[in-house]
C-alpha atoms as a PDB file:
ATOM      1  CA  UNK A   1       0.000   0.000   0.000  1.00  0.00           C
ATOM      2  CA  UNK A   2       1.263   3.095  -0.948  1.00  0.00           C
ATOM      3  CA  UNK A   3       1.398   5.628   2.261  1.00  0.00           C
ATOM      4  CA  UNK A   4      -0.200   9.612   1.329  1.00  0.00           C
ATOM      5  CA  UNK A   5       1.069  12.775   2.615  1.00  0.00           C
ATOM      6  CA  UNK A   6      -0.248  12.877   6.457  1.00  0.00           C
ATOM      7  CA  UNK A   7       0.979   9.169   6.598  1.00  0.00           C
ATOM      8  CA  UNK A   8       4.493  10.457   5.211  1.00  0.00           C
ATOM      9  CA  UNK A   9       4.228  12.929   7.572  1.00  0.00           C
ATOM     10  CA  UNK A  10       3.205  11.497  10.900  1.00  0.00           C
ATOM     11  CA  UNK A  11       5.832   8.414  10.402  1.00  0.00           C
ATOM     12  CA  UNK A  12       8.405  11.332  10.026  1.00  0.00           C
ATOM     13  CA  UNK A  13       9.940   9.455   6.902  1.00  0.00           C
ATOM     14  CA  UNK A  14      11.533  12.791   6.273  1.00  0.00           C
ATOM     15  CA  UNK A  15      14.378  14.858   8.067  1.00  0.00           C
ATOM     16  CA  UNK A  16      14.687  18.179   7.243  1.00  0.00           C
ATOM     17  CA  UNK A  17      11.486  18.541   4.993  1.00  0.00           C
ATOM     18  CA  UNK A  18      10.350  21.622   2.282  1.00  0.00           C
ATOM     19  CA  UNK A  19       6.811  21.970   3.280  1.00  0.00           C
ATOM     20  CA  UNK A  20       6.115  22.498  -0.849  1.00  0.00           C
ATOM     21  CA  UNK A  21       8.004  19.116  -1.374  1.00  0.00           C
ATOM     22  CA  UNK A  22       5.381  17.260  -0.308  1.00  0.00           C
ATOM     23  CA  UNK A  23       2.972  15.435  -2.666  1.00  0.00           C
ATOM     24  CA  UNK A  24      -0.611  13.804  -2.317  1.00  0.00           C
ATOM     25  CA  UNK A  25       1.413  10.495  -2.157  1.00  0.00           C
ATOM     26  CA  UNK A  26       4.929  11.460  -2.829  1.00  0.00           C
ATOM     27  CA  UNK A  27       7.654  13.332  -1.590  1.00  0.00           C
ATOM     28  CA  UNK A  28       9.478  15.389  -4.071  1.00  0.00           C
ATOM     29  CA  UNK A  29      13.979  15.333  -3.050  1.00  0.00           C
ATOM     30  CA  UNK A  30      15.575  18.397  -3.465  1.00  0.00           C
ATOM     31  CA  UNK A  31      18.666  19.887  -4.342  1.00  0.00           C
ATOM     32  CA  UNK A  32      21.765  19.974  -1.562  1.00  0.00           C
ATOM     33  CA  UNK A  33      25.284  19.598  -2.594  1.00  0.00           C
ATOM     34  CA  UNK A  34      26.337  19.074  -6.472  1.00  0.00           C
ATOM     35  CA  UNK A  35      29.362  17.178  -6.570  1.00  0.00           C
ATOM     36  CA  UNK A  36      31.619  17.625 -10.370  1.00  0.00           C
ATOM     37  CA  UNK A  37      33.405  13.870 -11.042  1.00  0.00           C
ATOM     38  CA  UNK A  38      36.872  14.785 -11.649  1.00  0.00           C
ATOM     39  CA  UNK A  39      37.148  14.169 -15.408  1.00  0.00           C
ATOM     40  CA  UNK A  40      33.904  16.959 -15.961  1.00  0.00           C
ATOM     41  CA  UNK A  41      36.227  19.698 -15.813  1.00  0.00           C
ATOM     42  CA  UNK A  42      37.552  19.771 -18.871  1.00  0.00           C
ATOM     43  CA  UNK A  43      34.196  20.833 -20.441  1.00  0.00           C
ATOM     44  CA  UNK A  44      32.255  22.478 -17.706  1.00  0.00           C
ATOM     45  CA  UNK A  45      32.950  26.409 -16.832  1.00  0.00           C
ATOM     46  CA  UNK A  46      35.181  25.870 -13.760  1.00  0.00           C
ATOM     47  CA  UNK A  47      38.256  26.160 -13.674  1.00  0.00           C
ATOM     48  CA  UNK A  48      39.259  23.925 -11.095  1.00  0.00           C
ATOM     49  CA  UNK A  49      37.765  20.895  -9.546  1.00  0.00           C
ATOM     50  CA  UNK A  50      38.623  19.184  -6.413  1.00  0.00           C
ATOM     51  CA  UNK A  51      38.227  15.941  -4.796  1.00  0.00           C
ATOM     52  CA  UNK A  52      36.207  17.085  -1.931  1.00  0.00           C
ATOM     53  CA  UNK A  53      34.127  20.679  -3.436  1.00  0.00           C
ATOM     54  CA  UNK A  54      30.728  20.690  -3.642  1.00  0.00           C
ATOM     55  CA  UNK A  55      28.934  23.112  -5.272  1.00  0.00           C
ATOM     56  CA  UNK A  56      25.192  25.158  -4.822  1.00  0.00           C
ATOM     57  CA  UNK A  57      24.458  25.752  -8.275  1.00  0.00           C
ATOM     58  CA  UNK A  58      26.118  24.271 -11.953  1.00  0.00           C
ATOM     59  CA  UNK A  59      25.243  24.425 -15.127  1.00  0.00           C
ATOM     60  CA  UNK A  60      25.421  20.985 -16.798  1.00  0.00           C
ATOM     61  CA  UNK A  61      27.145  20.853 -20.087  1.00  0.00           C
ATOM     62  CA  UNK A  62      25.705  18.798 -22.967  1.00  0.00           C
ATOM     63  CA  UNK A  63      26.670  15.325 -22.255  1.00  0.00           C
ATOM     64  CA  UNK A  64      27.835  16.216 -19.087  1.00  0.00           C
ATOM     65  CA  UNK A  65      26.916  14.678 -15.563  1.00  0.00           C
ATOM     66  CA  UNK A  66      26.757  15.725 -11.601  1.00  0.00           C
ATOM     67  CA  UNK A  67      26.346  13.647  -8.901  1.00  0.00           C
ATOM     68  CA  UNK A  68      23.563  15.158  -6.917  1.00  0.00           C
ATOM     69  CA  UNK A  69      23.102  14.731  -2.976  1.00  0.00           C
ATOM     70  CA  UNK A  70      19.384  15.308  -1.342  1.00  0.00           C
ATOM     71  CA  UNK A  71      18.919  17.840   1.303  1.00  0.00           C
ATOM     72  CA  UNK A  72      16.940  15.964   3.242  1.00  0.00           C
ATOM     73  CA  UNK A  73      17.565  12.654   5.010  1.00  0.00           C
ATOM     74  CA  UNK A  74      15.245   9.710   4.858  1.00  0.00           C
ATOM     75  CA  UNK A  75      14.431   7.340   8.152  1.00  0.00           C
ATOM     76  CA  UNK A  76      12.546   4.084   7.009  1.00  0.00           C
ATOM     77  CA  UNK A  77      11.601   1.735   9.347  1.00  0.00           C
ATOM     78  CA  UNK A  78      11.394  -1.938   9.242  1.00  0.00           C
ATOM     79  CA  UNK A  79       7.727  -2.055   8.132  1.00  0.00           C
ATOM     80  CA  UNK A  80       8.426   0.384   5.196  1.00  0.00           C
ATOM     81  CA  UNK A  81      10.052   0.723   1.553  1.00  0.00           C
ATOM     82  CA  UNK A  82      11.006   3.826  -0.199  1.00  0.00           C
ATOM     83  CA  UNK A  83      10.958   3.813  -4.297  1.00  0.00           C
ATOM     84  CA  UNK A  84      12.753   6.776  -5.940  1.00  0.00           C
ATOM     85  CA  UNK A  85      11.936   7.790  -9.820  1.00  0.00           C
ATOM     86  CA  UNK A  86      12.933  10.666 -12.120  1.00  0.00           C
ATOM     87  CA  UNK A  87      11.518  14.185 -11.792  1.00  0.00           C
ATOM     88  CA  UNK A  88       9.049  14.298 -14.768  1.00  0.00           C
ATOM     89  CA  UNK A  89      10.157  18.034 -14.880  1.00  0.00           C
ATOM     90  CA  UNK A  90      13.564  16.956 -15.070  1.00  0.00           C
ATOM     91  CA  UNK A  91      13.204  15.027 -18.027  1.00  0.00           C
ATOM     92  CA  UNK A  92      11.375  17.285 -20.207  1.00  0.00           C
ATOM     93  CA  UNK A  93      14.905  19.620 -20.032  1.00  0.00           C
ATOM     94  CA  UNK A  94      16.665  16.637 -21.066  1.00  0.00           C
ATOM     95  CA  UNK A  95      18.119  15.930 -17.844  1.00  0.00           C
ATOM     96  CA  UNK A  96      17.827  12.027 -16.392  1.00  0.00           C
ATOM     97  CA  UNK A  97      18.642  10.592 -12.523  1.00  0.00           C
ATOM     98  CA  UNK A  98      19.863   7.563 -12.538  1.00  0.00           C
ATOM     99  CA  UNK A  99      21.076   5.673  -9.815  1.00  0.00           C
ATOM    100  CA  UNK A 100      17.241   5.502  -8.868  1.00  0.00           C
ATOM    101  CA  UNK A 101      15.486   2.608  -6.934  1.00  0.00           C
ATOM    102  CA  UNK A 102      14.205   1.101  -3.869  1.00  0.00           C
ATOM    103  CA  UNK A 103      15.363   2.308  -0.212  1.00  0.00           C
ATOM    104  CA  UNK A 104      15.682  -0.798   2.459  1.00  0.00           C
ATOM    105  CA  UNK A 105      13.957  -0.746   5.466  1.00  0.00           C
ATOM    106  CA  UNK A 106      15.798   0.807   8.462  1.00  0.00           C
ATOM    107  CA  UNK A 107      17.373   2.510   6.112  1.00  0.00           C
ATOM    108  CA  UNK A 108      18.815   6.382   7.536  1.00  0.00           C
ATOM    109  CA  UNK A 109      20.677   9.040   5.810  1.00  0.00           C
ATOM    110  CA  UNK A 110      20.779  10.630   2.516  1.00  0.00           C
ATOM    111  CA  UNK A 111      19.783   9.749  -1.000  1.00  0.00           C
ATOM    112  CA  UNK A 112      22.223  10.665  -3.618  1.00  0.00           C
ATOM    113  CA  UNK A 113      21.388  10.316  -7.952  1.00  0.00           C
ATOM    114  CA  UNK A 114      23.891  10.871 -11.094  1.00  0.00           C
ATOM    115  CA  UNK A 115      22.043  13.567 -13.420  1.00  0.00           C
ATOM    116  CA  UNK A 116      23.396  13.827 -16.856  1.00  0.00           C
ATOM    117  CA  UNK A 117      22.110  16.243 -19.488  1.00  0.00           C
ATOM    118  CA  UNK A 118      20.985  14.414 -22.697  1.00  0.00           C
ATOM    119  CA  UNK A 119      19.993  17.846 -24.490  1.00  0.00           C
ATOM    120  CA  UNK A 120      22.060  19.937 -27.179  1.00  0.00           C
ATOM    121  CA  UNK A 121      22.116  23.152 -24.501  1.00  0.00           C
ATOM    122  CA  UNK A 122      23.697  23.346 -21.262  1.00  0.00           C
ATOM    123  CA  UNK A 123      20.715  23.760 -18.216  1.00  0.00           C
ATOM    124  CA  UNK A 124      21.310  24.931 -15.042  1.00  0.00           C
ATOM    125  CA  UNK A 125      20.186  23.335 -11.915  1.00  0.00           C
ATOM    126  CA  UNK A 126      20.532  24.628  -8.107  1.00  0.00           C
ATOM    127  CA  UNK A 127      20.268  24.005  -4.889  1.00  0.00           C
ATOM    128  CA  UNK A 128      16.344  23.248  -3.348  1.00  0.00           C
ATOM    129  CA  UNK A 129      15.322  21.737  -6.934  1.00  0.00           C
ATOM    130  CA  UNK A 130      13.098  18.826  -7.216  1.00  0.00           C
ATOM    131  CA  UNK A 131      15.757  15.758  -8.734  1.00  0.00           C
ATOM    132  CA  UNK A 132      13.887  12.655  -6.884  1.00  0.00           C
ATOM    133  CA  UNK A 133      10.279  11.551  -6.244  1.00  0.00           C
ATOM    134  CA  UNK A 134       9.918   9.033  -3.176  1.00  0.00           C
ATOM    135  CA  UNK A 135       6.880   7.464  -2.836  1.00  0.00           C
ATOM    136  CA  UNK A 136       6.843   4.519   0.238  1.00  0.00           C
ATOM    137  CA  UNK A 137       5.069   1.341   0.533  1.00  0.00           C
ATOM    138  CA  UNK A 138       3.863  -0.660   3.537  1.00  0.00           C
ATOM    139  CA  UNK A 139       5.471  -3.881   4.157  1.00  0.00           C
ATOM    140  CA  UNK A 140       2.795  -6.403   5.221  1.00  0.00           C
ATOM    141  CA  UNK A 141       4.892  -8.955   6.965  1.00  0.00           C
ATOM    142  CA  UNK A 142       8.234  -7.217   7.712  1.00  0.00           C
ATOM    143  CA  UNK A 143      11.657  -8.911   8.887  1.00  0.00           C
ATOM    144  CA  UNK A 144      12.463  -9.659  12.932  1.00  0.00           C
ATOM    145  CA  UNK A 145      15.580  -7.778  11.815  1.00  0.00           C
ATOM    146  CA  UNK A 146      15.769  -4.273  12.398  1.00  0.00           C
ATOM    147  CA  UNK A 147      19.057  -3.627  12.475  1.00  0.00           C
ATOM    148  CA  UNK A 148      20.069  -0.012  11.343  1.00  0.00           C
ATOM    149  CA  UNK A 149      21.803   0.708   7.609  1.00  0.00           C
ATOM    150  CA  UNK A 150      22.820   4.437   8.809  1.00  0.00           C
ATOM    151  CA  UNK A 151      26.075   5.506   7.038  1.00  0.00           C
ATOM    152  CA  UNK A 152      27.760   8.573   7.722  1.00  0.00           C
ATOM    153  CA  UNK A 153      27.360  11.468   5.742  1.00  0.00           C
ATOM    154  CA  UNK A 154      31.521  11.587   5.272  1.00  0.00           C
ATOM    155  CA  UNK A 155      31.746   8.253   4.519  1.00  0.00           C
ATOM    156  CA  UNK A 156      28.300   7.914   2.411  1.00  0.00           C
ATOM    157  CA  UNK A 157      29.989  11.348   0.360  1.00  0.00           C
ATOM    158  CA  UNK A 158      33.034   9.477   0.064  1.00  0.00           C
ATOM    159  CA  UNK A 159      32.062   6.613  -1.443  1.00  0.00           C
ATOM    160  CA  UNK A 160      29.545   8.413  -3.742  1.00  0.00           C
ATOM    161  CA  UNK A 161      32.776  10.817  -5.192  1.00  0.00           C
ATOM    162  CA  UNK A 162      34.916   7.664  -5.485  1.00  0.00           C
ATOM    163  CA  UNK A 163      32.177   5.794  -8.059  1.00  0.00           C
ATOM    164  CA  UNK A 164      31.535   9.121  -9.592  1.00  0.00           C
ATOM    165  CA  UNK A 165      35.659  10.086 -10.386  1.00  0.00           C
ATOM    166  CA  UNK A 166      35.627   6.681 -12.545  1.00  0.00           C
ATOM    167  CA  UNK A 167      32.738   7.961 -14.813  1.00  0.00           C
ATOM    168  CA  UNK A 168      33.764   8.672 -18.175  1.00  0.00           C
ATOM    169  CA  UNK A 169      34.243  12.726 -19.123  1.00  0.00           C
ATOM    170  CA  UNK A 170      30.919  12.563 -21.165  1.00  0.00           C
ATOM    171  CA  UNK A 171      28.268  10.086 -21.007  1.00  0.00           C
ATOM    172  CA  UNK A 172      29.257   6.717 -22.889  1.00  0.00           C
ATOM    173  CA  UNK A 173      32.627   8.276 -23.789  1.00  0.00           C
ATOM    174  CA  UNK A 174      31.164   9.228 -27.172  1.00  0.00           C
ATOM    175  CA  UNK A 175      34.453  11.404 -28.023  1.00  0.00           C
ATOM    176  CA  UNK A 176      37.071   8.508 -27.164  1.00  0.00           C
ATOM    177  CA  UNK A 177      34.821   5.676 -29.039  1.00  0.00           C
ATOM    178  CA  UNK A 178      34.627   7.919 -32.168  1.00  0.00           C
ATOM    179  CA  UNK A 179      38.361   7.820 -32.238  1.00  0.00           C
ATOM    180  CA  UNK A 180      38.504   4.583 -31.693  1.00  0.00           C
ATOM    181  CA  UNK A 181      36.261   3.881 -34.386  1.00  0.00           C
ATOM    182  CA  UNK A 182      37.974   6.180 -37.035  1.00  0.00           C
ATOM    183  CA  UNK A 183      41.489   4.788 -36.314  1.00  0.00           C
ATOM    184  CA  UNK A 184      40.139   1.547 -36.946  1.00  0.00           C
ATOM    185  CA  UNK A 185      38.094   2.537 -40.329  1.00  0.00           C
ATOM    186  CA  UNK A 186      41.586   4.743 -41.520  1.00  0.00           C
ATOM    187  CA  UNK A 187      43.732   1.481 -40.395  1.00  0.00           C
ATOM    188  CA  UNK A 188      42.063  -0.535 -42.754  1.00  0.00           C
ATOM    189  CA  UNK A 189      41.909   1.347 -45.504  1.00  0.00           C
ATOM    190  CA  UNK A 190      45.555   2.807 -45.364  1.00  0.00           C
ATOM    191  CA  UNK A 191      47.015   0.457 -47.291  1.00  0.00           C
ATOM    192  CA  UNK A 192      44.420   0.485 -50.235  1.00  0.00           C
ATOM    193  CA  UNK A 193      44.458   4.475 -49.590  1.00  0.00           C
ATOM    194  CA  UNK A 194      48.502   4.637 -50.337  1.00  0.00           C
ATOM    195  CA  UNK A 195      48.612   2.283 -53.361  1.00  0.00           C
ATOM    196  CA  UNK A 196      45.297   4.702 -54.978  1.00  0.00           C
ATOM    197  CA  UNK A 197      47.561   7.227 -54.379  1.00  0.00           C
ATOM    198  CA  UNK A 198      50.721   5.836 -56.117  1.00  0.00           C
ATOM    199  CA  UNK A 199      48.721   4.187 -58.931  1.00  0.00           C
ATOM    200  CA  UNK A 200      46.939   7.749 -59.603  1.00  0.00           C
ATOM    201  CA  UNK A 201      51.265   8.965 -59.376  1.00  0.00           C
ATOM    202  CA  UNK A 202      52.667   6.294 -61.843  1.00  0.00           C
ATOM    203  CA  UNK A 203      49.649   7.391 -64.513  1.00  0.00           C
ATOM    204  CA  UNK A 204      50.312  10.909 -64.081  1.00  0.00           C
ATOM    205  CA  UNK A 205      53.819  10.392 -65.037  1.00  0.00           C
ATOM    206  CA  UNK A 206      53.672   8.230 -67.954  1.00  0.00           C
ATOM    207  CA  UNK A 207      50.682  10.153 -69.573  1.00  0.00           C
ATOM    208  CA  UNK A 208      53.550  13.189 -69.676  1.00  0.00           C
ATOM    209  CA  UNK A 209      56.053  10.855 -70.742  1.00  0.00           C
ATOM    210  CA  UNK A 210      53.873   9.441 -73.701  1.00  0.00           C
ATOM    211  CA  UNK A 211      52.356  12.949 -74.926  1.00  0.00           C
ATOM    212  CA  UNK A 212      55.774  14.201 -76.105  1.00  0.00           C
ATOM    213  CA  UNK A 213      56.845  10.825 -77.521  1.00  0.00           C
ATOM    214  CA  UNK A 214      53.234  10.633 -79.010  1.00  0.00           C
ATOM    215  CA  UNK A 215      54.308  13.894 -80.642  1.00  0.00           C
ATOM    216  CA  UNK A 216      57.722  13.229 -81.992  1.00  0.00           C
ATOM    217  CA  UNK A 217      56.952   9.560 -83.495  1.00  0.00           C
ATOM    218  CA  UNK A 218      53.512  11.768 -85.220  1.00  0.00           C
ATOM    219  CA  UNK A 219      55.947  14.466 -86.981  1.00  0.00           C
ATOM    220  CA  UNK A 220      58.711  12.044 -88.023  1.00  0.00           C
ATOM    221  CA  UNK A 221      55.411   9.933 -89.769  1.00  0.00           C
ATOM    222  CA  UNK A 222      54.696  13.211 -91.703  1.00  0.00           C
ATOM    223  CA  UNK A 223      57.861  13.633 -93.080  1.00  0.00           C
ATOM    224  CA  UNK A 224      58.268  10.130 -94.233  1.00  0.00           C
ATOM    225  CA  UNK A 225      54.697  10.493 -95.907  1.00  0.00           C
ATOM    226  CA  UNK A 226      55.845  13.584 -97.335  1.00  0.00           C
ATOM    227  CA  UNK A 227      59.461  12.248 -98.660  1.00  0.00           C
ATOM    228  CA  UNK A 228      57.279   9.555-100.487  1.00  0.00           C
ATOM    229  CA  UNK A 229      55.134  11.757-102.265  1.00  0.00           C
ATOM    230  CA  UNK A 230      58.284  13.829-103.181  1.00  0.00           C
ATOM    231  CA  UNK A 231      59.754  10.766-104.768  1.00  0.00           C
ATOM    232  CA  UNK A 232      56.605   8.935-106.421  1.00  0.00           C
ATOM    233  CA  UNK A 233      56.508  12.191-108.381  1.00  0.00           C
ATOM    234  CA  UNK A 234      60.133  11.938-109.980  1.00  0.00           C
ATOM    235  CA  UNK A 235      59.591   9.314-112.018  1.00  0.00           C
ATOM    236  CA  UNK A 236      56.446  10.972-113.629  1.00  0.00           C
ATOM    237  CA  UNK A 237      58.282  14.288-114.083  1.00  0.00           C
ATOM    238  CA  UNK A 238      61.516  12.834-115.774  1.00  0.00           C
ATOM    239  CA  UNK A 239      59.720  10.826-118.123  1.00  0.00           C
ATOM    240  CA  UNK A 240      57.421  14.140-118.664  1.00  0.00           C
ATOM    241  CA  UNK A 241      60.484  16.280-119.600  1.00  0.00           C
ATOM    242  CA  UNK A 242      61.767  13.955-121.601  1.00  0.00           C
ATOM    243  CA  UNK A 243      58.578  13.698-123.921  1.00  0.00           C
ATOM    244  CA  UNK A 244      58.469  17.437-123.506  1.00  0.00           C
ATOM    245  CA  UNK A 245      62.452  18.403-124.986  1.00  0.00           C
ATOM    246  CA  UNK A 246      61.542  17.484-128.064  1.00  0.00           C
ATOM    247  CA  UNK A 247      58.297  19.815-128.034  1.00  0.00           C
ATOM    248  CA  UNK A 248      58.565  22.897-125.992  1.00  0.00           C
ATOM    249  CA  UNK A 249      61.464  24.176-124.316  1.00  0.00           C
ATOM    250  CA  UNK A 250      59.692  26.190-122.298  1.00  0.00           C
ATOM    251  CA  UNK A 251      57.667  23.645-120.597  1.00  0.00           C
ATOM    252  CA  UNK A 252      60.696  20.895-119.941  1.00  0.00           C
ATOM    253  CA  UNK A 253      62.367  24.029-118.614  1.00  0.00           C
ATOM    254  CA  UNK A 254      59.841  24.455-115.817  1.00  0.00           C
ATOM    255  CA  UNK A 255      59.785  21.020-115.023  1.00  0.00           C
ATOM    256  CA  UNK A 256      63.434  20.663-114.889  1.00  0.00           C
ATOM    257  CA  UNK A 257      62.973  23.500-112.147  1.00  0.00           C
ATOM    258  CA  UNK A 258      60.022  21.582-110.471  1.00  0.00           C
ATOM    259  CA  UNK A 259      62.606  18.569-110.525  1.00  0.00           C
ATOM    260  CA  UNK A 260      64.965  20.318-108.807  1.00  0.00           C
ATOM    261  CA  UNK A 261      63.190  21.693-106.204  1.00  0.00           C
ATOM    262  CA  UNK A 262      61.779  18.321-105.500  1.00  0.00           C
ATOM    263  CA  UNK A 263      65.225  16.914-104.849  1.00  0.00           C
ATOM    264  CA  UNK A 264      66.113  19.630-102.674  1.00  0.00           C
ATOM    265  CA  UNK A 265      62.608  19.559-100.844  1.00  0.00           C
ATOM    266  CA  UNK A 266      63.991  15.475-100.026  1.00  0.00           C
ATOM    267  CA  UNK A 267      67.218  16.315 -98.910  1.00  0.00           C
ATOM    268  CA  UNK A 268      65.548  19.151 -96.600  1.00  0.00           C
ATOM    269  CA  UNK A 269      62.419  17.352 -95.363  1.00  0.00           C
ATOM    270  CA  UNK A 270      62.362  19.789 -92.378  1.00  0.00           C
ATOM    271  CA  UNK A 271      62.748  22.853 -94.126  1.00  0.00           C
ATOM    272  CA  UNK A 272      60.072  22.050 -96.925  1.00  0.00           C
ATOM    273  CA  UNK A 273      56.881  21.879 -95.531  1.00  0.00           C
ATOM    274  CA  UNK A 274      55.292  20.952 -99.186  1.00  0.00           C
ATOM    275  CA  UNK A 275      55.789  24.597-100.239  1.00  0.00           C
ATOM    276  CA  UNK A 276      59.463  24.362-102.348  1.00  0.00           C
ATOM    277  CA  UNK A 277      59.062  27.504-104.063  1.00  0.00           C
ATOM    278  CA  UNK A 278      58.787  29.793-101.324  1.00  0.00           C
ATOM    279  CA  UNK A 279      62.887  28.634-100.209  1.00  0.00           C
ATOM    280  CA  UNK A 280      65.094  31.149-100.078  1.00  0.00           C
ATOM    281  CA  UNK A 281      68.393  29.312-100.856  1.00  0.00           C
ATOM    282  CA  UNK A 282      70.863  31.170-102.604  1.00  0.00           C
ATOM    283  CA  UNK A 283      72.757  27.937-104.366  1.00  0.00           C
ATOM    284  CA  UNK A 284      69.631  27.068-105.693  1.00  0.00           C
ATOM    285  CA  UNK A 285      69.820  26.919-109.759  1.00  0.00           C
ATOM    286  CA  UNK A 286      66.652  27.729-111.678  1.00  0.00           C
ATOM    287  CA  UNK A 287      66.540  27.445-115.485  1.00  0.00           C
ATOM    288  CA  UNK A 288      65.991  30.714-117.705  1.00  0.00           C
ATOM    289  CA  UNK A 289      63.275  30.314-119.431  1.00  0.00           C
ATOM    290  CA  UNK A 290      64.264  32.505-121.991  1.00  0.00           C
ATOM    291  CA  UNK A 291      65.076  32.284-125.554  1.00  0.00           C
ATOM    292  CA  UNK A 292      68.446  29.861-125.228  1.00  0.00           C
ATOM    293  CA  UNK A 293      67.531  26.427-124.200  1.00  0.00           C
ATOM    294  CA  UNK A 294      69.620  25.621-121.031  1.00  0.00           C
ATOM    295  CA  UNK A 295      70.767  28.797-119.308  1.00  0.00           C
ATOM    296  CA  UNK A 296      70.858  29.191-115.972  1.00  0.00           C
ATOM    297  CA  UNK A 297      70.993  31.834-113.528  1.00  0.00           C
ATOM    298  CA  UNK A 298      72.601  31.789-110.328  1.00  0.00           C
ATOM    299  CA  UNK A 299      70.668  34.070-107.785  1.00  0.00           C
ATOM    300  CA  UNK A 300      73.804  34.845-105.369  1.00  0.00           C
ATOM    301  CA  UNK A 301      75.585  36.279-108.170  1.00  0.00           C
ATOM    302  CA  UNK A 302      73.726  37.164-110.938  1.00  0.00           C
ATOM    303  CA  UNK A 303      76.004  34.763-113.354  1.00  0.00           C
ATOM    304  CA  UNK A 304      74.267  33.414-116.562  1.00  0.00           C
ATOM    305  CA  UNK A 305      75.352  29.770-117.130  1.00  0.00           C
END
């Protein structure tokens, strides 16, 4: 059976009670010492924490968690049970108690509760705040023993700030398993990551190497294409001017000249490019075409041979 206020009351299952605290069948812990683990520091607002400070009032980072004594005490006796639960209004600000549950019979002293902040904005919370409901139940055939669990408050603090110093800086550790986790992912894929990287290299390298040989082997093709045409045309020319001597002189005379600047386009392939009568070479011999049959000119000196 559940017990209601005046039966709360009258049993005196609370030391030190907030008249406002109390409930229709509840009794609503508050606030008295806040207690920073150790390893909070780092991302809370203070700059120092030690061992044994307490504080009235902190503002709990996201993530971050307190260790929260009651200001009252609770006195059970043998024929009753206490149950403590979150703070509904504690929850809807993101902030859980855990470390909740039953309270023995004969039980005497305080009740303590590990709040940690599960929202994305840091909320404050002070001393005389609501962090516990108790409700107690009536034990229908209780124990002969009534022997006395009644710690003292320096060694129930003590042992409360001991647990609390091993909790991790943030709740599950998130920070320290995500680096974990990404050493592990970037270990595995190192190796794969390294040879991307020098396969990705080696092509870089030989697609600069090939361009310019690409480029070379291309413009030596040319002039071999161009050499041949050059010399599939002598053949046609020679027998040409021979036909043509006995005809017109003028005509054999211009192909003698074509003839010779065909053999000097193939033993300058580089210098050609397919246009031989633009070359400005002064030992180059063109035919007169003038009225004696034969005589040639020579364009560095202006002889007539």
């Amino acid at each position: 059976m559940i017990l209601s206020k005046s039966k709360i009351k009258s049993m005196n299952l609370i030391e030190q009670p907030i008249e406002s605290a109390y409930r229709k069948s509840s009794y609503d812990l508050t606030v008295g010492k806040i207690y920073i683990p150790l390893n909070q520091s780092f991302i809370s607002k203070l700059s120092r924490i030690e061992s044994d400070k307490t504080l009235d009032e902190y503002e709990i980072p996201p993530q971050g968690m307190a260790v929260i004594f009651s200001h009252e005490k609770v006195k059970v006796p043998k024929e009753i049970c206490g149950v403590a639960l979150p703070k509904t209004s504690l929850c809807q600000k993101g902030l859980l108690c855990l470390n909740t549950g039953i309270i023995d019979p004969c039980y005497h002293g305080c009740i303590s509760g590990t709040i940690i902040n599960f929202s994305k904005r840091p909320v404050m919370i002070k001393r005389e705040d609501a962090f516990l409901r108790l409700i107690f139940h009536e034990i229908q055939e209780p124990d002969d023993d009534d022997s006395p669990i009644e710690p003292s408050d320096k060694e129930y603090f003590s042992n409360i700030k001991n647990y609390a110093n091993d909790y991790p800086y943030t709740f599950m550790n998130l920070p320290d398993h995500i680096k974990v986790i990404t050493d592990q992912v970037l270990g595995k894929f190192k190796t794969q990551i390294l040879a991307g990287v020098a396969i990705i290299a080696f092509v870089f390298v030989f697609i600069n190497f090939l361009i310019p040989m690409c480029y070379i082997n291309t413009e030596k093709i040319e002039n071999n294409v161009e050499k041949r045409i050059l010399e599939s045309k002598i053949p046609f020319l020679t027998a040409e001017v021979d036909n043509l001597k006995k005809n017109d002189t003028n005509q054999s005379i211009e192909l003698i000249n074509e003839l010779k600047r065909l053999n000097y386009n193939l033993e300058n392939p580089s210098t050609s490019n397919m246009a031989p009568a633009k070359q400005k070479n002064p030992q180059t011999p063109i035919i007169d075409s003038g009225k004696q049959t034969g005589t040639v000119k020579n364009r560095a000196n202006g002889e007539i041979k």
